[in-house]
C-alpha atoms as a PDB file:
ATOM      1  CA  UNK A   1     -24.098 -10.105  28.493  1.00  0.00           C
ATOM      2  CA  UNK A   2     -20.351 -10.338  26.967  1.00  0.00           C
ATOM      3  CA  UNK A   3     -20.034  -6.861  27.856  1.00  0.00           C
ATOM      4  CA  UNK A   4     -21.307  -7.511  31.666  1.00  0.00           C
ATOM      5  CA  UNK A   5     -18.586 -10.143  31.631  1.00  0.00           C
ATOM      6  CA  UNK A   6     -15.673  -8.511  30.461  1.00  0.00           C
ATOM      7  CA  UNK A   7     -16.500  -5.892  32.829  1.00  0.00           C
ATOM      8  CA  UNK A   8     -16.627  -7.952  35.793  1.00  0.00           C
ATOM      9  CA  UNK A   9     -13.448 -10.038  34.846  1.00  0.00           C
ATOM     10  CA  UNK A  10     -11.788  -6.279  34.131  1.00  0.00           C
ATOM     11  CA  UNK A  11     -13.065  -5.199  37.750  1.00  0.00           C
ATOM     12  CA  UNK A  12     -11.852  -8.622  39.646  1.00  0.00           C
ATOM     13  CA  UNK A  13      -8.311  -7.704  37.875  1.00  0.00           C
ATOM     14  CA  UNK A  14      -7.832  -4.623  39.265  1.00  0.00           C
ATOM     15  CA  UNK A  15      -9.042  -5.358  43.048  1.00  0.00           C
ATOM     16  CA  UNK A  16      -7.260  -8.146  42.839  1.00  0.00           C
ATOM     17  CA  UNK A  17      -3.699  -5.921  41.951  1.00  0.00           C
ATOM     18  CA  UNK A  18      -5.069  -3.346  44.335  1.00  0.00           C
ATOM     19  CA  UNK A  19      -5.812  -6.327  47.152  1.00  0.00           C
ATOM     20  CA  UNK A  20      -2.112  -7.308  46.733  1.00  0.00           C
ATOM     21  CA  UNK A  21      -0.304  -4.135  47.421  1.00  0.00           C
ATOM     22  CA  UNK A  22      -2.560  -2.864  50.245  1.00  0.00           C
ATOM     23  CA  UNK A  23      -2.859  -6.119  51.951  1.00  0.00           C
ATOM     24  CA  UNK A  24       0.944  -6.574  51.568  1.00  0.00           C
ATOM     25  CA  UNK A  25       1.206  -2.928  52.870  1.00  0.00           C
ATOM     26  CA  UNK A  26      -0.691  -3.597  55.430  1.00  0.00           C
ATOM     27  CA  UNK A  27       0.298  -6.609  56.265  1.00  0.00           C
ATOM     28  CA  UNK A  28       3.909  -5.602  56.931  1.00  0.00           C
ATOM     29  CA  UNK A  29       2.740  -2.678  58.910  1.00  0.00           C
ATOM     30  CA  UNK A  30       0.897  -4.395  61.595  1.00  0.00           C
ATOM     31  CA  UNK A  31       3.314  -7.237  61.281  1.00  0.00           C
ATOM     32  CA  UNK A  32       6.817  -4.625  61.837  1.00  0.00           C
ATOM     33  CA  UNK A  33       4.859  -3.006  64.611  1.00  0.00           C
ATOM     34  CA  UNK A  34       3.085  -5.106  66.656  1.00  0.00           C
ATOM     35  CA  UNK A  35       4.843  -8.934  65.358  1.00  0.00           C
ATOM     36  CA  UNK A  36       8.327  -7.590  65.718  1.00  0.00           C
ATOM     37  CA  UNK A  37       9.075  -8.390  69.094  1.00  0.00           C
ATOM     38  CA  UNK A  38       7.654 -12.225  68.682  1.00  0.00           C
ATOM     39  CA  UNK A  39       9.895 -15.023  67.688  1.00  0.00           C
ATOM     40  CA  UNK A  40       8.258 -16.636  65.528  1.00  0.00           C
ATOM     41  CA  UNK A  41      11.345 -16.971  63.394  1.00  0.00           C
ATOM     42  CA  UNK A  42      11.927 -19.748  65.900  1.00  0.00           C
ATOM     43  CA  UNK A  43       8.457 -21.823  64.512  1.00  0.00           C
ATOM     44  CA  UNK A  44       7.634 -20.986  60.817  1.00  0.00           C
ATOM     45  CA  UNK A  45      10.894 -19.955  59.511  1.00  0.00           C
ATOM     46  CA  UNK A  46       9.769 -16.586  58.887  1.00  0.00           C
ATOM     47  CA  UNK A  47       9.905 -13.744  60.914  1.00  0.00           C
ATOM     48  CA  UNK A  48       6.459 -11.506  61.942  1.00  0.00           C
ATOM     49  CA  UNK A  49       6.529  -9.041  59.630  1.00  0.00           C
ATOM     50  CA  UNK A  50       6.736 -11.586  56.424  1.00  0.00           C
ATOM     51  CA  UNK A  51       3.962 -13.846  58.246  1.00  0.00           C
ATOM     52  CA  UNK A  52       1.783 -10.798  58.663  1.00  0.00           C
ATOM     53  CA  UNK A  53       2.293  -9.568  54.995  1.00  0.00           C
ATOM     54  CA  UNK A  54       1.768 -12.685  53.310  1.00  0.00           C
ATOM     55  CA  UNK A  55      -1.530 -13.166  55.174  1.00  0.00           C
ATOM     56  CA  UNK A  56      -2.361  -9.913  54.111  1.00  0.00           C
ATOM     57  CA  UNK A  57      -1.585 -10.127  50.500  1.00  0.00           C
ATOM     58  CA  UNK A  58      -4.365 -13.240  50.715  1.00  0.00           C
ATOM     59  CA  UNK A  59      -6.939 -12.036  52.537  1.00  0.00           C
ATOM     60  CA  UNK A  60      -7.120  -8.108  50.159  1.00  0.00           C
ATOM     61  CA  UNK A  61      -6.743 -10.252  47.135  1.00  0.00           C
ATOM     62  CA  UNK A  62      -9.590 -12.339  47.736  1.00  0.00           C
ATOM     63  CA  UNK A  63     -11.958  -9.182  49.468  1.00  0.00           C
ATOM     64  CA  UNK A  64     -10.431  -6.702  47.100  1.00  0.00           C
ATOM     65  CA  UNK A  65     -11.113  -9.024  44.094  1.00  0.00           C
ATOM     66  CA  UNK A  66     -14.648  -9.892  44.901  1.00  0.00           C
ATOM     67  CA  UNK A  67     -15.619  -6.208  45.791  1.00  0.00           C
ATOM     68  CA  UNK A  68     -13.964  -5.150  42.593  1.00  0.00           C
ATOM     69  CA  UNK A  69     -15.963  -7.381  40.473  1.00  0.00           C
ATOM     70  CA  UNK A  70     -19.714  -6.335  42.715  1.00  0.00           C
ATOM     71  CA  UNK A  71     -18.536  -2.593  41.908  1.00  0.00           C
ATOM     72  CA  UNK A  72     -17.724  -3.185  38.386  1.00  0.00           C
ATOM     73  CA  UNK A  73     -21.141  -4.832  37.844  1.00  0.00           C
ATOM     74  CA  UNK A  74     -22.400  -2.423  39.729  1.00  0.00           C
ATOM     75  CA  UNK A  75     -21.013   0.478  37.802  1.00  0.00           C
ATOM     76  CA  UNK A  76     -22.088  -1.208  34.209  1.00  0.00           C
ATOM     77  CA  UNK A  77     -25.746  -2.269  35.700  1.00  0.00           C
ATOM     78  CA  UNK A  78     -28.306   0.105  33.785  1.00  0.00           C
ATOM     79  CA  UNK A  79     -30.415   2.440  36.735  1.00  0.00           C
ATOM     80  CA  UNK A  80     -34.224   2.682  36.570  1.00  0.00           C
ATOM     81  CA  UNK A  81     -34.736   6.062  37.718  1.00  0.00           C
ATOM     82  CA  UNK A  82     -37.882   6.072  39.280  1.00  0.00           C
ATOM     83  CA  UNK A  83     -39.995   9.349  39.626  1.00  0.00           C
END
């Protein structure tokens, strides 16, 4: 069981680094191409392209973190091979 949950808090780690650079990636991608134009510097203070990659920095580290965990688990589970 220790080992199940070291694995799981190992897997949540790295989707949760890997969440944060490609949402941020993302994020500034859709947000420089299709948010440039907008001025909603005018509103929030911050221009599109920051808007869109912050949002996307917390939206892959939560998905990325909890589908890093399920395939961790997933990966450590035992299989029953059935023939």
């Amino acid at each position: 069981m220790k080992r199940k949950l070291s694995f799981g808090i190992l897997g949540g780690f790295i989707g949760f680094v890997v969440g944060v650079i490609g949402g941020g990636y993302l994020g500034l991608v859709v947000g420089g191409t299709f948010l440039g134009g907008l001025e909603v510097h005018k509103y929030t203070g911050l221009e599109g392209y920051e808007l869109a990659a912050y949002v996307g920095v917390i939206i892959g580290a939560i998905i990325a973190t909890l589908w890093g965990i399920k395939l961790a688990l997933r990966i450590t589970s035992p299989t029953k091979k059935k023939i």
